[in-house]
PDB file of N, CA and C in Angstrom:
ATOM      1  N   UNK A   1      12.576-123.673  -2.662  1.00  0.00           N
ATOM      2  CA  UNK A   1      11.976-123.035  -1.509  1.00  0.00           C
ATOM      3  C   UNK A   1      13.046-122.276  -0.741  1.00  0.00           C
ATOM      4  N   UNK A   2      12.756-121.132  -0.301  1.00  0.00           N
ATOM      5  CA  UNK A   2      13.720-120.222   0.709  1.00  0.00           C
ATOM      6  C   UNK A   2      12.381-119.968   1.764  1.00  0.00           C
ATOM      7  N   UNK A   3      13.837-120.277   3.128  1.00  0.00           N
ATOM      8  CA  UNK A   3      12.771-120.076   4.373  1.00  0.00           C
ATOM      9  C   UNK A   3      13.574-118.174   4.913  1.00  0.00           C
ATOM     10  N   UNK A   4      12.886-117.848   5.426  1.00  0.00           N
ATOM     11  CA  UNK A   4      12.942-116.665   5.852  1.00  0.00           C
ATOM     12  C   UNK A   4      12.514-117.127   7.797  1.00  0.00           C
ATOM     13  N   UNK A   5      13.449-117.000   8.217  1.00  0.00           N
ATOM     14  CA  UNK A   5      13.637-116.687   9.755  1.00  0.00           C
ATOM     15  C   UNK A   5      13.684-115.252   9.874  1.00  0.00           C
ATOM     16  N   UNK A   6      12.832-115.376  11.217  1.00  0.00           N
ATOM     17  CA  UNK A   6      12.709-113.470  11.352  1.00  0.00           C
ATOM     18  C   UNK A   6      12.743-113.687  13.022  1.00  0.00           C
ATOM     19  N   UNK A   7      13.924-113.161  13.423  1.00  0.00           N
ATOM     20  CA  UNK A   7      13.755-113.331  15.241  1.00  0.00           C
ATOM     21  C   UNK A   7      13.377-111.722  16.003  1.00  0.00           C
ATOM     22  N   UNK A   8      12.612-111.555  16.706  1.00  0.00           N
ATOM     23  CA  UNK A   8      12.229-110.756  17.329  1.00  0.00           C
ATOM     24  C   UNK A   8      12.209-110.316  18.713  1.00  0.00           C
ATOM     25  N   UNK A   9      13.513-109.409  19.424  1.00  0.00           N
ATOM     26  CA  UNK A   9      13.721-109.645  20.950  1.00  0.00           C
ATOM     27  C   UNK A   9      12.939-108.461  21.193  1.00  0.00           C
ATOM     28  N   UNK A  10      12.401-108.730  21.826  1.00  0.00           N
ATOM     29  CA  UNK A  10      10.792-107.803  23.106  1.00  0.00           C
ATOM     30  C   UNK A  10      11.605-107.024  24.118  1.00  0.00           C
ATOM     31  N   UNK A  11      10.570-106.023  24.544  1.00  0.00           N
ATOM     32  CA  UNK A  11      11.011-105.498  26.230  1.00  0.00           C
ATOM     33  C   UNK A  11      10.685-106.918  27.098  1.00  0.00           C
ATOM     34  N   UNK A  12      11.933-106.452  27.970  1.00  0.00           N
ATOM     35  CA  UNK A  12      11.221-107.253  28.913  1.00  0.00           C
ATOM     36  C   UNK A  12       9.934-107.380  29.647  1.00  0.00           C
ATOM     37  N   UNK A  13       9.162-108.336  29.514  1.00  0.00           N
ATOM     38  CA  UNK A  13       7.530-108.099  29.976  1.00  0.00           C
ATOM     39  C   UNK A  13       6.754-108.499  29.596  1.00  0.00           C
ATOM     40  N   UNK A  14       7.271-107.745  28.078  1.00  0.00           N
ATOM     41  CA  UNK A  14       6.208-107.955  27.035  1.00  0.00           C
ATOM     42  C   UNK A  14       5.881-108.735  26.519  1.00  0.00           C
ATOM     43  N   UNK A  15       6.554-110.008  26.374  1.00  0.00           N
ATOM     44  CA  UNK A  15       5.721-111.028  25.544  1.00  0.00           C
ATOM     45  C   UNK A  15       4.307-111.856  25.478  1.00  0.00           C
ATOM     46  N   UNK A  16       3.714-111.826  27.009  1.00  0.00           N
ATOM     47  CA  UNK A  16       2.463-111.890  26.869  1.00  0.00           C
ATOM     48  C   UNK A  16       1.748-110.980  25.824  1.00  0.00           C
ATOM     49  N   UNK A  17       1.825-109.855  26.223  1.00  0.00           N
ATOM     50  CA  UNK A  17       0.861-108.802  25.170  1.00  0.00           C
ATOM     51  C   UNK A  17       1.318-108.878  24.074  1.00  0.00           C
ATOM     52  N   UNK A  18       2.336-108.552  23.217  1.00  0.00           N
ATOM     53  CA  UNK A  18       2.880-109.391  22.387  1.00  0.00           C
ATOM     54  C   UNK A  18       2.144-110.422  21.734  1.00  0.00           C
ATOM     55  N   UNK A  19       2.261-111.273  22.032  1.00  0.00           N
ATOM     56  CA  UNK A  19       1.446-112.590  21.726  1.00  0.00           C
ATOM     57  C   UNK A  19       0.332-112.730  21.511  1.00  0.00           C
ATOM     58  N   UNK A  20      -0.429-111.740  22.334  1.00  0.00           N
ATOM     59  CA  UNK A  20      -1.635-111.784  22.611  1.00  0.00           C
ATOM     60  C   UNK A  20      -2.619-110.895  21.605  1.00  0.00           C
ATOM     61  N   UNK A  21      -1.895-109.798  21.047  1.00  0.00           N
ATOM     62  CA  UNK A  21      -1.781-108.901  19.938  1.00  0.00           C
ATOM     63  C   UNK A  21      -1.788-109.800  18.457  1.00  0.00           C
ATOM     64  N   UNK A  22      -0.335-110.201  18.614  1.00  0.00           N
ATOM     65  CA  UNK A  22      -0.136-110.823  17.415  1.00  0.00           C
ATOM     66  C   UNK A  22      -1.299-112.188  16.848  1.00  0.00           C
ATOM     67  N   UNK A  23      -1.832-113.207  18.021  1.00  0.00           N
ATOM     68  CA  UNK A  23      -2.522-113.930  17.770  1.00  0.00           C
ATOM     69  C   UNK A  23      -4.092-113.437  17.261  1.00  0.00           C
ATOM     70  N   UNK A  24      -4.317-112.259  18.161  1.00  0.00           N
ATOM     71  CA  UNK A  24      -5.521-111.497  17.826  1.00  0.00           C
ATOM     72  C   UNK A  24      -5.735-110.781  16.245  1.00  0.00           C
ATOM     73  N   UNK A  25      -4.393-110.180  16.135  1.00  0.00           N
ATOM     74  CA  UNK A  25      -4.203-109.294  15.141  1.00  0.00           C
ATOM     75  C   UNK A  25      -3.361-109.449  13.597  1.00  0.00           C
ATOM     76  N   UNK A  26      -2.203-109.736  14.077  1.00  0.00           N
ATOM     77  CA  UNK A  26      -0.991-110.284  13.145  1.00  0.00           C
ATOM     78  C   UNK A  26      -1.344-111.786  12.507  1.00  0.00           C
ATOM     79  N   UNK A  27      -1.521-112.340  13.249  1.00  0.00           N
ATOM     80  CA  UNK A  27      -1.434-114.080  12.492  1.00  0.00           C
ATOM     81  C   UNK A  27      -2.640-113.826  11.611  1.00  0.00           C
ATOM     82  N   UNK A  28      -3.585-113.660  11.446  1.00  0.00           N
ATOM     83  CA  UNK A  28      -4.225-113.453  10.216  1.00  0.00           C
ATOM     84  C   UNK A  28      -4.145-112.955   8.980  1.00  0.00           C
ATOM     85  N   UNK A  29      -3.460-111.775   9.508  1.00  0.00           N
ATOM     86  CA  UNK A  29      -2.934-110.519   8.357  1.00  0.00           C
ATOM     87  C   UNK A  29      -1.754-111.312   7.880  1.00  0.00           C
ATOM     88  N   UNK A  30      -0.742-111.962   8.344  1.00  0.00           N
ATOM     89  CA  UNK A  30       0.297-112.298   7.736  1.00  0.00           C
ATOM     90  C   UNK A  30       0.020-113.467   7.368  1.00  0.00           C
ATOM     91  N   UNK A  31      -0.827-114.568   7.690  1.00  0.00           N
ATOM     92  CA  UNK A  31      -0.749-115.745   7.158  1.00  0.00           C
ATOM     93  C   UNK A  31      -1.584-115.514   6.145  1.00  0.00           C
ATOM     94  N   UNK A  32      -2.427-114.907   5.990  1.00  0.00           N
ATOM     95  CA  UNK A  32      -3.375-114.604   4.839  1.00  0.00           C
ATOM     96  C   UNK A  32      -2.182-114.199   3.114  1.00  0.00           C
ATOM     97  N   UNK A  33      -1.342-113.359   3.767  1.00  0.00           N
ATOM     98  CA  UNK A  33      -0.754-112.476   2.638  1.00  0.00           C
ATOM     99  C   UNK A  33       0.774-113.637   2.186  1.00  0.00           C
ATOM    100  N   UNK A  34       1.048-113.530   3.020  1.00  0.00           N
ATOM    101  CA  UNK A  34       2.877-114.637   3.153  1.00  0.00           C
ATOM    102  C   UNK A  34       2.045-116.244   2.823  1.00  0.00           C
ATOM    103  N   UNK A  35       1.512-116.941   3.032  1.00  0.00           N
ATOM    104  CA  UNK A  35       0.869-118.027   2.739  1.00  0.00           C
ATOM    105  C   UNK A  35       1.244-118.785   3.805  1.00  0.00           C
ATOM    106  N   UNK A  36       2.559-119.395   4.139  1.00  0.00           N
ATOM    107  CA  UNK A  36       3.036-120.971   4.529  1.00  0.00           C
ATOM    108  C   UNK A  36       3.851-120.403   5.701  1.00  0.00           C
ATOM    109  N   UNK A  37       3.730-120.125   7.079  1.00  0.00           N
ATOM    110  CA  UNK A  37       3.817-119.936   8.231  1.00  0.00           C
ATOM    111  C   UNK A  37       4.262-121.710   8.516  1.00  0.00           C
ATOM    112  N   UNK A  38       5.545-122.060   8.763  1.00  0.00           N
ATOM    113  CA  UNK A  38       6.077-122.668   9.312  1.00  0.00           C
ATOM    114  C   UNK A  38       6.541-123.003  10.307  1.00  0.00           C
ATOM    115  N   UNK A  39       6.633-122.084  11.214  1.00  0.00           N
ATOM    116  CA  UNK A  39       6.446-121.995  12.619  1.00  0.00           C
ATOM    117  C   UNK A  39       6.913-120.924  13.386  1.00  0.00           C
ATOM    118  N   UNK A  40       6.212-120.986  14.663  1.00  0.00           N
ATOM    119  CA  UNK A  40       6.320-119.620  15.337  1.00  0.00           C
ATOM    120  C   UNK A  40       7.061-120.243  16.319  1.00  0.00           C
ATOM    121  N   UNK A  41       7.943-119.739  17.398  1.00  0.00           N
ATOM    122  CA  UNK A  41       8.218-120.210  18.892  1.00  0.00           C
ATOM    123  C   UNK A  41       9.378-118.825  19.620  1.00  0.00           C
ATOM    124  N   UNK A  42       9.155-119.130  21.030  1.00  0.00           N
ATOM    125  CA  UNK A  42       9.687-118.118  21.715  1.00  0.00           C
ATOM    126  C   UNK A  42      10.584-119.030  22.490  1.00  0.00           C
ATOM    127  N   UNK A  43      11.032-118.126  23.065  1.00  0.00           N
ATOM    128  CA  UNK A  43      12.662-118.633  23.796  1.00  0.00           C
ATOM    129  C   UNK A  43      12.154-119.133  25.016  1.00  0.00           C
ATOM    130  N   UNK A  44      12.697-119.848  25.643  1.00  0.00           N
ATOM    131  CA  UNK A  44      12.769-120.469  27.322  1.00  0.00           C
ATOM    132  C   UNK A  44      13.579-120.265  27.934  1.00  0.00           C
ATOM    133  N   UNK A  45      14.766-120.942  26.893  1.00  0.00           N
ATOM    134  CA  UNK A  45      16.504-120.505  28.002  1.00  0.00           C
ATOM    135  C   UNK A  45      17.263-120.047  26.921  1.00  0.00           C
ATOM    136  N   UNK A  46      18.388-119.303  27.411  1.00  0.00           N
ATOM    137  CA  UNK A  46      19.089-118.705  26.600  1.00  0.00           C
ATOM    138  C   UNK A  46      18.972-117.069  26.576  1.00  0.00           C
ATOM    139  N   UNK A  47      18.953-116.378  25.429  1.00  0.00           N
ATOM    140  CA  UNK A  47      18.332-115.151  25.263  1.00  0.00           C
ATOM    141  C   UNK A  47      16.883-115.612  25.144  1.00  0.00           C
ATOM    142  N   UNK A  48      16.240-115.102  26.331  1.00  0.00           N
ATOM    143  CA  UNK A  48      15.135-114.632  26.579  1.00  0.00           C
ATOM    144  C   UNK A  48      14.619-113.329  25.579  1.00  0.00           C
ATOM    145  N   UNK A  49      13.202-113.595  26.231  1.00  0.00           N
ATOM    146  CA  UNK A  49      12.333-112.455  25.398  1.00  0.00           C
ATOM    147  C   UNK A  49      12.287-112.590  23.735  1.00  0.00           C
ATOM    148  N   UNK A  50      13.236-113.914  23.132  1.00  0.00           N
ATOM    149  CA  UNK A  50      12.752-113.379  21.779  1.00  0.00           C
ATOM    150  C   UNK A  50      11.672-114.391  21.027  1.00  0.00           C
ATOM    151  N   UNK A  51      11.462-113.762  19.988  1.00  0.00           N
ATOM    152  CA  UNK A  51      10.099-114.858  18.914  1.00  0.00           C
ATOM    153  C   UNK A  51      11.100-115.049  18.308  1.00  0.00           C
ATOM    154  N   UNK A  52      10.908-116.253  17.524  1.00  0.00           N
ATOM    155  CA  UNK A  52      11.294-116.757  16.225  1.00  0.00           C
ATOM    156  C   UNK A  52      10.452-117.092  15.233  1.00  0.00           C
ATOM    157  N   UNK A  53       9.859-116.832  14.011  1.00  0.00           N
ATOM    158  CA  UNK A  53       9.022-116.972  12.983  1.00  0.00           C
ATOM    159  C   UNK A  53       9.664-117.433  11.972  1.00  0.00           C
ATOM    160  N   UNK A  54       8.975-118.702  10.708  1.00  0.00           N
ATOM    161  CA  UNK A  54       9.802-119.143  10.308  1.00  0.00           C
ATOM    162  C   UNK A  54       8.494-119.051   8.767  1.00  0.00           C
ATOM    163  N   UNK A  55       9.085-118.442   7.986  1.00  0.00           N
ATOM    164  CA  UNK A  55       8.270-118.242   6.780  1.00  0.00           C
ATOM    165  C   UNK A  55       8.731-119.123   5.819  1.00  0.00           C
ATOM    166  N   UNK A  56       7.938-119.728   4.614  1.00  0.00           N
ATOM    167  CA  UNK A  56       8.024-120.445   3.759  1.00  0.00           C
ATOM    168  C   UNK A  56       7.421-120.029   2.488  1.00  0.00           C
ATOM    169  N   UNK A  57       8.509-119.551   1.576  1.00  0.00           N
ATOM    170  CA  UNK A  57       8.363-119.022   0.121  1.00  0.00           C
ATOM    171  C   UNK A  57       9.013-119.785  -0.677  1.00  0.00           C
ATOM    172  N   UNK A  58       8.245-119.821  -2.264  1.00  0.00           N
ATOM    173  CA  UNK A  58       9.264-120.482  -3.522  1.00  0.00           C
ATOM    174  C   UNK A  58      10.349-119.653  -3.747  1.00  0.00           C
ATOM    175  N   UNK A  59       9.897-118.691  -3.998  1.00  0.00           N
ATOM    176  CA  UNK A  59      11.495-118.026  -4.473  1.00  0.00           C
ATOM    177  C   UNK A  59      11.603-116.907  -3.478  1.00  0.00           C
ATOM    178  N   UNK A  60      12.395-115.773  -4.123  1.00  0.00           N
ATOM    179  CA  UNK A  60      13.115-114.927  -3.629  1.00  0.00           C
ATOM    180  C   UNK A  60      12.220-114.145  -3.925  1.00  0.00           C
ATOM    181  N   UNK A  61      11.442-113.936  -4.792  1.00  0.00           N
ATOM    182  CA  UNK A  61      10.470-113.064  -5.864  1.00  0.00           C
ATOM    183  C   UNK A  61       9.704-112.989  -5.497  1.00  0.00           C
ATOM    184  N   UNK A  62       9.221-114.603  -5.057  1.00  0.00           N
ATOM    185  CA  UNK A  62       8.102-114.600  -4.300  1.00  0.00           C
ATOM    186  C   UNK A  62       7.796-113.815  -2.770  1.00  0.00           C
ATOM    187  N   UNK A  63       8.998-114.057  -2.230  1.00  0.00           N
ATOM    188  CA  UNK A  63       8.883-113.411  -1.063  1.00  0.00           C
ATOM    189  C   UNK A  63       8.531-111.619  -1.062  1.00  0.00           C
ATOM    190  N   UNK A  64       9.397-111.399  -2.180  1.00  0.00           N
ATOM    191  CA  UNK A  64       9.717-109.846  -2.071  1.00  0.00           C
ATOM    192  C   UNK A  64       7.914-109.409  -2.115  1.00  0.00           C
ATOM    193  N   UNK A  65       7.394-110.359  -3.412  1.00  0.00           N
ATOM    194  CA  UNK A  65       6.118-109.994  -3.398  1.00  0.00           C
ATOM    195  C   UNK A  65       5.216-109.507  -2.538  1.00  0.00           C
ATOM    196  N   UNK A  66       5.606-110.935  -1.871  1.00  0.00           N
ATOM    197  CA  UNK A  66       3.982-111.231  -0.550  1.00  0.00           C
ATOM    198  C   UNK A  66       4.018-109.920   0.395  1.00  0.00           C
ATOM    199  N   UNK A  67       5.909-109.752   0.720  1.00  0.00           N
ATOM    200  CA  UNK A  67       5.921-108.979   2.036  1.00  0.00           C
ATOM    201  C   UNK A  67       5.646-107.569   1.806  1.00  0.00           C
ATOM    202  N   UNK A  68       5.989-107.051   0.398  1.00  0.00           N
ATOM    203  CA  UNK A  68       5.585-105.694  -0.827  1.00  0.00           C
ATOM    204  C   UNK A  68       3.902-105.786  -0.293  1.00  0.00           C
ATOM    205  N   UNK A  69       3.042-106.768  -0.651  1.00  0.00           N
ATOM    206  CA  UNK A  69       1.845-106.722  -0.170  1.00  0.00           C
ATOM    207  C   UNK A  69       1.113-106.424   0.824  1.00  0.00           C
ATOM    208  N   UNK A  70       1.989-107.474   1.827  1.00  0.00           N
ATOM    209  CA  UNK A  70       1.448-106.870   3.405  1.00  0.00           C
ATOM    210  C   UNK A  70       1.827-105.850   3.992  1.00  0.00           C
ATOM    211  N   UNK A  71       3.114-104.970   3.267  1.00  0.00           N
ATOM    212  CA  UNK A  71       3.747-103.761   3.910  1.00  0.00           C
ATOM    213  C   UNK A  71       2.564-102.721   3.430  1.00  0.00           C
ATOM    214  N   UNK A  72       1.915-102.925   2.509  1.00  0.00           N
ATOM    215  CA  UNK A  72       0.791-102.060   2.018  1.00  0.00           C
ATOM    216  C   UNK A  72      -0.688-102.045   2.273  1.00  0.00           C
ATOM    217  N   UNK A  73      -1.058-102.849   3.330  1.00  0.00           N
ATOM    218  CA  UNK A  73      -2.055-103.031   3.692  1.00  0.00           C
ATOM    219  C   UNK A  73      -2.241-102.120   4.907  1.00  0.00           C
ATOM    220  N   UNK A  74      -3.682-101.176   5.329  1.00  0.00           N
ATOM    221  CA  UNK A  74      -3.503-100.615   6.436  1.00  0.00           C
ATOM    222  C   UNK A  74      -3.178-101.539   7.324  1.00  0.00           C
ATOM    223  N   UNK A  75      -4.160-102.339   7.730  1.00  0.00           N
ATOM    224  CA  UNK A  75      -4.358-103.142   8.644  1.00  0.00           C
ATOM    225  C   UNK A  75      -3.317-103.426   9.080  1.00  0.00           C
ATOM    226  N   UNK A  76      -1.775-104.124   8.339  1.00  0.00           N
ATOM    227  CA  UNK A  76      -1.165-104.430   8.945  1.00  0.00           C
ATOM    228  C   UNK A  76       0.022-103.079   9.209  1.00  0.00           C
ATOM    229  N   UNK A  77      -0.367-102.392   8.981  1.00  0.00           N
ATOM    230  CA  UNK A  77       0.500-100.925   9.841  1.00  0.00           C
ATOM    231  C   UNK A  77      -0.420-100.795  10.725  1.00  0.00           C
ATOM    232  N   UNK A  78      -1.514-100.605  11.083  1.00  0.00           N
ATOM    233  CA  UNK A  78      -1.878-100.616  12.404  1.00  0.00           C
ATOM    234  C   UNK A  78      -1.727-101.502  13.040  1.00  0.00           C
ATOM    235  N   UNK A  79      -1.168-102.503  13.274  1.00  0.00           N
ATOM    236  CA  UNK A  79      -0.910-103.380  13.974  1.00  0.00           C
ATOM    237  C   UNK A  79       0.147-103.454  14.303  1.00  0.00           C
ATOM    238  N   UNK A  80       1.062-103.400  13.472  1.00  0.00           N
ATOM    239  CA  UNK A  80       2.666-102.638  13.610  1.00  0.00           C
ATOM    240  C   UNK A  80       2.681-101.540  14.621  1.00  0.00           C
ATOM    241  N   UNK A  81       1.444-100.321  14.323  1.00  0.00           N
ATOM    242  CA  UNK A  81       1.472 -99.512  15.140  1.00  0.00           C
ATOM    243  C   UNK A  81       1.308 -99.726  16.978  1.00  0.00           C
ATOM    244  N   UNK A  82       0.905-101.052  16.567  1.00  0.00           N
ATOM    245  CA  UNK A  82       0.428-101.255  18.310  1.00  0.00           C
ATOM    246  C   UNK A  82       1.731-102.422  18.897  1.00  0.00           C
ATOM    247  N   UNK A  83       1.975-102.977  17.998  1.00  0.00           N
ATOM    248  CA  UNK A  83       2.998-104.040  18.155  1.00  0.00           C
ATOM    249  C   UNK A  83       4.040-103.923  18.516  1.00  0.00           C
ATOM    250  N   UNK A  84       4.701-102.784  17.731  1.00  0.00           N
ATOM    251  CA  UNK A  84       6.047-102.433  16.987  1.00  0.00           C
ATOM    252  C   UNK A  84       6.756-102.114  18.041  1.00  0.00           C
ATOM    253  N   UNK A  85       6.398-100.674  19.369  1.00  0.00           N
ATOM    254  CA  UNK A  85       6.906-100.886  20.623  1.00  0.00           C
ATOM    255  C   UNK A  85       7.309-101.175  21.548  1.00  0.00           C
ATOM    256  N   UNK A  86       7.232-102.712  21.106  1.00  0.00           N
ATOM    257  CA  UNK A  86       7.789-103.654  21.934  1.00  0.00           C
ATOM    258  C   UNK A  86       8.375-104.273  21.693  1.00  0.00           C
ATOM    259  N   UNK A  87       8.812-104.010  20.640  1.00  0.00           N
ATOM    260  CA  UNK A  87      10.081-104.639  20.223  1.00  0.00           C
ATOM    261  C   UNK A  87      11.473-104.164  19.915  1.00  0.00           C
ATOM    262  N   UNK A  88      12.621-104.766  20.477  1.00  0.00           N
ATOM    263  CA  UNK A  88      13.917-103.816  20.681  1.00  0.00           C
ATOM    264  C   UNK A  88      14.864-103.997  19.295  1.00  0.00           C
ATOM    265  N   UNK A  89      14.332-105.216  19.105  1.00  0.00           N
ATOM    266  CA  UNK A  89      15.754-105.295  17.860  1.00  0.00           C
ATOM    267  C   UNK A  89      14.951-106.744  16.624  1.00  0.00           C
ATOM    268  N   UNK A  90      15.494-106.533  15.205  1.00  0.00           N
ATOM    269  CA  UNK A  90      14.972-107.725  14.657  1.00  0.00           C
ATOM    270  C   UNK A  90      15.820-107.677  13.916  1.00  0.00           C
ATOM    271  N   UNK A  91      15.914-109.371  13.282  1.00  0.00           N
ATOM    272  CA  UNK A  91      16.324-110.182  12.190  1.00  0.00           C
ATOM    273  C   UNK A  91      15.908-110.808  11.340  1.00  0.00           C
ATOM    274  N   UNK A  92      16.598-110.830  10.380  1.00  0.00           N
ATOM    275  CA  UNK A  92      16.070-111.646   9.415  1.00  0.00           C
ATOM    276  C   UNK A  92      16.990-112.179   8.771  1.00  0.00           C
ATOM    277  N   UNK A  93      16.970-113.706   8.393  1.00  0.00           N
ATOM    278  CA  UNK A  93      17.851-114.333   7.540  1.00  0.00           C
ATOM    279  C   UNK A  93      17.052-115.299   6.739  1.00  0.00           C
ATOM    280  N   UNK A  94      17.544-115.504   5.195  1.00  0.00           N
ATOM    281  CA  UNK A  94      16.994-116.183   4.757  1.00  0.00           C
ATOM    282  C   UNK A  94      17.677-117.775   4.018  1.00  0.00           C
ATOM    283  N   UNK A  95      16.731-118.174   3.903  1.00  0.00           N
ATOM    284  CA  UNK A  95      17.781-119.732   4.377  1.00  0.00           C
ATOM    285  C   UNK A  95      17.059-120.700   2.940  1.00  0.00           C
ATOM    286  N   UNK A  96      17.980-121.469   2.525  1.00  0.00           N
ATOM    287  CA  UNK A  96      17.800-122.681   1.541  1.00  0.00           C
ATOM    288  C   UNK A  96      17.958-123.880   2.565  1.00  0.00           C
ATOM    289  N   UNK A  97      16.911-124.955   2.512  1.00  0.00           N
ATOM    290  CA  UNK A  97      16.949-126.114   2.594  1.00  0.00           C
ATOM    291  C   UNK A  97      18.194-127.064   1.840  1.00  0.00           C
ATOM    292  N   UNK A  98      19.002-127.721   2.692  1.00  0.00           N
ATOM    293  CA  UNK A  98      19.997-128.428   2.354  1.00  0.00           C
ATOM    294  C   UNK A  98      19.002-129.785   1.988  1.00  0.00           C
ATOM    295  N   UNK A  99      20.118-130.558   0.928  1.00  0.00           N
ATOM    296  CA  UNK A  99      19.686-131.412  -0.006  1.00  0.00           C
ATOM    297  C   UNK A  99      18.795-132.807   0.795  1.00  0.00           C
ATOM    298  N   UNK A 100      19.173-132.721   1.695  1.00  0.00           N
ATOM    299  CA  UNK A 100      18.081-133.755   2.935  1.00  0.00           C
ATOM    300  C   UNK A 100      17.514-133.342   3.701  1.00  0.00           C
ATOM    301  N   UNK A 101      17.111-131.886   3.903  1.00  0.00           N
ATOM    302  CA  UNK A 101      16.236-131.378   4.851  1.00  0.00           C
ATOM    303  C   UNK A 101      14.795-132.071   4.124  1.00  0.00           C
ATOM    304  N   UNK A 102      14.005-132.363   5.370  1.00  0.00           N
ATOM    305  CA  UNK A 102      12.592-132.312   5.409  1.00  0.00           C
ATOM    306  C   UNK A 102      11.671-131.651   4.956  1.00  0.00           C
ATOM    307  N   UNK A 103      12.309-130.472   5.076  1.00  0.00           N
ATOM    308  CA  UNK A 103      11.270-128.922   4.290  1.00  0.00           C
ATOM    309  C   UNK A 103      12.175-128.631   3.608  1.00  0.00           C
ATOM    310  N   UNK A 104      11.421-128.703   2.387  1.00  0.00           N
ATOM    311  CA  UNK A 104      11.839-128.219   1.000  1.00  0.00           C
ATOM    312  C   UNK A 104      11.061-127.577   0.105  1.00  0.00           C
TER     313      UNK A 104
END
């Protein structure tokens, strides 16, 4: 299993709508296509304003797949299209479970 972290820092403001978008719009489209949504969460203290999303794929292959998929769907470019503005900067890293992690 490889997890894929994807952090996402917002305008300031925005994360209600944001959220409110993504729950309406995004979490379907992507959990439908990516499968195993491991968790979502936003900041409190620290750097503010950002999401953190935490995806769960078998391989590397697999991933390239799913996200090849959803990059090709209208739906989720229009949603991008409404989303995407509000957001200043993103990441992504992708991560192996060490030999005693929990999620594997």
């Amino acid at each position: 299993m490889i997890i894929e972290k994807r952090t996402y820092q917002l305008k300031p403001g925005a994360m209600p709508e944001f959220l409110a978008i993504y729950e309406a719009e995004g979490l379907q489209l992507q959990s439908a296509t990516l499968g195993r949504l491991l968790g979502y969460f936003v900041s409190e203290v620290g750097e503010l304003n950002r999401v953190v999303q935490l995806w769960g794929f078998d391989t590397f292959e697999d991933r390239v797949q799913r996200r090849a998929a959803l990059s090709a769907k209208p739906e989720w470019r229009a949603f991008l299209a409404k989303a995407g503005g509000m957001v200043i900067n993103q990441e992504n890293e992708l991560l192996t479970p060490a030999p005693f992690s929990p999620l594997k």
